[in-house]
C-alpha atoms as a PDB file:
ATOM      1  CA  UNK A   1     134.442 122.964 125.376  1.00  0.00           C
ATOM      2  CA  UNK A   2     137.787 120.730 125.697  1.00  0.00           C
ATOM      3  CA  UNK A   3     140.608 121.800 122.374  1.00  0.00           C
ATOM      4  CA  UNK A   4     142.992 118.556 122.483  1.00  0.00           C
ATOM      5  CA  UNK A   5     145.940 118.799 120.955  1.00  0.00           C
ATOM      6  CA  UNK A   6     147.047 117.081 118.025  1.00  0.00           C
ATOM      7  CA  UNK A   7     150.104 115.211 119.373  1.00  0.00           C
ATOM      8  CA  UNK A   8     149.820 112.177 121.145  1.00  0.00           C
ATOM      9  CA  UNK A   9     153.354 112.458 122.696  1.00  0.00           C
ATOM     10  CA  UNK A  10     151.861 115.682 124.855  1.00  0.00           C
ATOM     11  CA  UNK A  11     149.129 115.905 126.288  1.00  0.00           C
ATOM     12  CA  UNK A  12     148.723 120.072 126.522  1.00  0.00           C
ATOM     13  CA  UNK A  13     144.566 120.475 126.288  1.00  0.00           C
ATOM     14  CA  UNK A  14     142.573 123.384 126.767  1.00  0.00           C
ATOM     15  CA  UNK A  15     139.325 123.442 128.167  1.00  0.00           C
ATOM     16  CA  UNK A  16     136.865 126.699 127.449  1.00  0.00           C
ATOM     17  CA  UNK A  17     134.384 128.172 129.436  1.00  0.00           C
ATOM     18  CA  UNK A  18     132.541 130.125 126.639  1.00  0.00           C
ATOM     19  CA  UNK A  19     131.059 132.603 129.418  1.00  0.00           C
ATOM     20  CA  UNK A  20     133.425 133.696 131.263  1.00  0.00           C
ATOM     21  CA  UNK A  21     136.192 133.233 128.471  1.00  0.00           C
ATOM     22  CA  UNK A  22     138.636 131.922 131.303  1.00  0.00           C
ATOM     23  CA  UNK A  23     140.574 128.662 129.631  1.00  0.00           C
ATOM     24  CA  UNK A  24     142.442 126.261 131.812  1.00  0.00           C
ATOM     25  CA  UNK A  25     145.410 124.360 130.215  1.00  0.00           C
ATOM     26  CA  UNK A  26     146.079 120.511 130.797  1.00  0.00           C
ATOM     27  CA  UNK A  27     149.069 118.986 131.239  1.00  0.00           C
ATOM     28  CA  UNK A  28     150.266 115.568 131.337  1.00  0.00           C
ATOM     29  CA  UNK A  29     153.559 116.309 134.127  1.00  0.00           C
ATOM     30  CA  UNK A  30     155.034 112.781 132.463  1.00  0.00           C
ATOM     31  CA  UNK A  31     155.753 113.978 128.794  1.00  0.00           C
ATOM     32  CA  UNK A  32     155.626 117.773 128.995  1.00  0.00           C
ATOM     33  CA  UNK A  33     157.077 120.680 131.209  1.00  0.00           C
ATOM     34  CA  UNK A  34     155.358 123.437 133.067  1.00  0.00           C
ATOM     35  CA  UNK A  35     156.590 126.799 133.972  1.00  0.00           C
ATOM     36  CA  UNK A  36     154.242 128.700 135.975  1.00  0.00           C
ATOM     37  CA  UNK A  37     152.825 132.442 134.934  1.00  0.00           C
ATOM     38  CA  UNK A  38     152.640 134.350 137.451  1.00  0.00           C
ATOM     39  CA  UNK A  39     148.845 135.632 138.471  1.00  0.00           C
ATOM     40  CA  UNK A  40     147.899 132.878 137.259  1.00  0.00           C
ATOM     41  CA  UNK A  41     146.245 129.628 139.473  1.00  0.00           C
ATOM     42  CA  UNK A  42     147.505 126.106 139.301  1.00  0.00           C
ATOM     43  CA  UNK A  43     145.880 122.776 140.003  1.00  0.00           C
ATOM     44  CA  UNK A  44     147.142 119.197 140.344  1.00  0.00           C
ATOM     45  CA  UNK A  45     145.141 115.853 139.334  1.00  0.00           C
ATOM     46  CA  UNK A  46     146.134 112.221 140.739  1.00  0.00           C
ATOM     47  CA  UNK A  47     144.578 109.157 139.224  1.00  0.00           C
ATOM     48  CA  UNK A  48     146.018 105.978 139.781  1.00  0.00           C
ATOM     49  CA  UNK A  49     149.475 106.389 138.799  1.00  0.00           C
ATOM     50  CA  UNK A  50     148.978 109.235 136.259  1.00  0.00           C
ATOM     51  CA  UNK A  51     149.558 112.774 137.650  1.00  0.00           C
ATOM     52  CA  UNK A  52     148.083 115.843 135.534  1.00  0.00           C
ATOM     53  CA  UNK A  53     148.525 119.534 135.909  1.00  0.00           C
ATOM     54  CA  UNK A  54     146.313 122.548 135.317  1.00  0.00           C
ATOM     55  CA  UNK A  55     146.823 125.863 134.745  1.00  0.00           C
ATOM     56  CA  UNK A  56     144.298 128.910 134.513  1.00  0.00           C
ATOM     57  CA  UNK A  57     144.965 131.300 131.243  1.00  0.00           C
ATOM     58  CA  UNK A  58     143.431 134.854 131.202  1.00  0.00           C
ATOM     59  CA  UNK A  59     142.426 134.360 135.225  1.00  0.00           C
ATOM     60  CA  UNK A  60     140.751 137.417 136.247  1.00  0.00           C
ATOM     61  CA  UNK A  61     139.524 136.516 139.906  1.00  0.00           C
ATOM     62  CA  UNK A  62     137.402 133.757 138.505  1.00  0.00           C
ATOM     63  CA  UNK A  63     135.698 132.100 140.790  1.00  0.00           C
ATOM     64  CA  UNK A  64     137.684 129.065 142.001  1.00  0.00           C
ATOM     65  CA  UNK A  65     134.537 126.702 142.177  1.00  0.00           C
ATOM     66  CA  UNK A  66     134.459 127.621 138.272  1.00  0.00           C
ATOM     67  CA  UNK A  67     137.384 126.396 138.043  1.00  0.00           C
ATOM     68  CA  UNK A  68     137.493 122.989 139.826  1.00  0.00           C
ATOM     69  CA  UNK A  69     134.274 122.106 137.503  1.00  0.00           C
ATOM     70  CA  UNK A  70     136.248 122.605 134.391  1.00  0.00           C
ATOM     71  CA  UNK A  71     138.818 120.207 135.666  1.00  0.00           C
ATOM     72  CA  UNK A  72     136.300 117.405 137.174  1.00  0.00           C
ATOM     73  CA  UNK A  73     134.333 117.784 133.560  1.00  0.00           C
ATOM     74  CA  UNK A  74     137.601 117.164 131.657  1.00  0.00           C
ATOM     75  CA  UNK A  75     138.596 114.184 133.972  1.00  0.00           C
ATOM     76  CA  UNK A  76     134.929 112.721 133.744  1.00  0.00           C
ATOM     77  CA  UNK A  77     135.639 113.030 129.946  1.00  0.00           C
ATOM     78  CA  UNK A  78     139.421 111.146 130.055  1.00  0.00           C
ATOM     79  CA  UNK A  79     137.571 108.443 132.107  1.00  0.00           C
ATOM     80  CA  UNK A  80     139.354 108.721 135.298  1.00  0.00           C
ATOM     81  CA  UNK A  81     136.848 108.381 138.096  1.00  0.00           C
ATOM     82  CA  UNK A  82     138.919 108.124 140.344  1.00  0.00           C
ATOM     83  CA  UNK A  83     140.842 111.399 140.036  1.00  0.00           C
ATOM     84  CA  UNK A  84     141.470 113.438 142.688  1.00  0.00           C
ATOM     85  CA  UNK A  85     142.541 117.468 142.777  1.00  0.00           C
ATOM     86  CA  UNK A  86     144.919 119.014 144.532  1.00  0.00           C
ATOM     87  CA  UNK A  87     145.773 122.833 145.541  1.00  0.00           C
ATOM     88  CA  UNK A  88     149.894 122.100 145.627  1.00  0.00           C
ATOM     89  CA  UNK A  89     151.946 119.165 143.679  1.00  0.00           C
ATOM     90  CA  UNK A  90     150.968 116.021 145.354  1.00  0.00           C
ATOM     91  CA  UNK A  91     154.633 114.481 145.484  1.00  0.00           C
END
């Protein structure tokens, strides 16, 4: 399940997995800020010229193949094919 936010200036999403309860937060690095948590895990998305950052919320040694699902779904569902995910910022 994918919460989007009601703001089109941010993009700060949440996608749900209702099993496990783990949620992993979107965010667009362009028009919003991100301060890592600690203990939690981070992911990075590049797609064309549109970079997007991810970040695990209640991670309890999830499995990180869980994880990397939940972020291809939510990419499938933006439309960008073409994305590709990284462990550390792609710059």
């Amino acid at each position: 399940m994918i919460s989007i936010s009601n703001t089109d200036e941010q993009r700060n999403d949440i996608i749900h997995d209702r099993k496990s309860n783990l949620k992993v937060k979107a965010f667009d690095l362009f028009k919003s800020r991100m301060k890592q948590r600690d203990g939690e895990m981070r992911f990075f998305v590049t797609a064309g010229n549109q970079t997007l950052a991810f970040e695990t919320e209640g991670y309890k040694r999830h499995r990180q193949l869980l994880i990397l699902q939940m972020i291809s779904r939510y990419c499938i569902y933006l439309g960008l094919c073409e994305a590709q995910i990284h462990s550390s910022y792609p710059g």
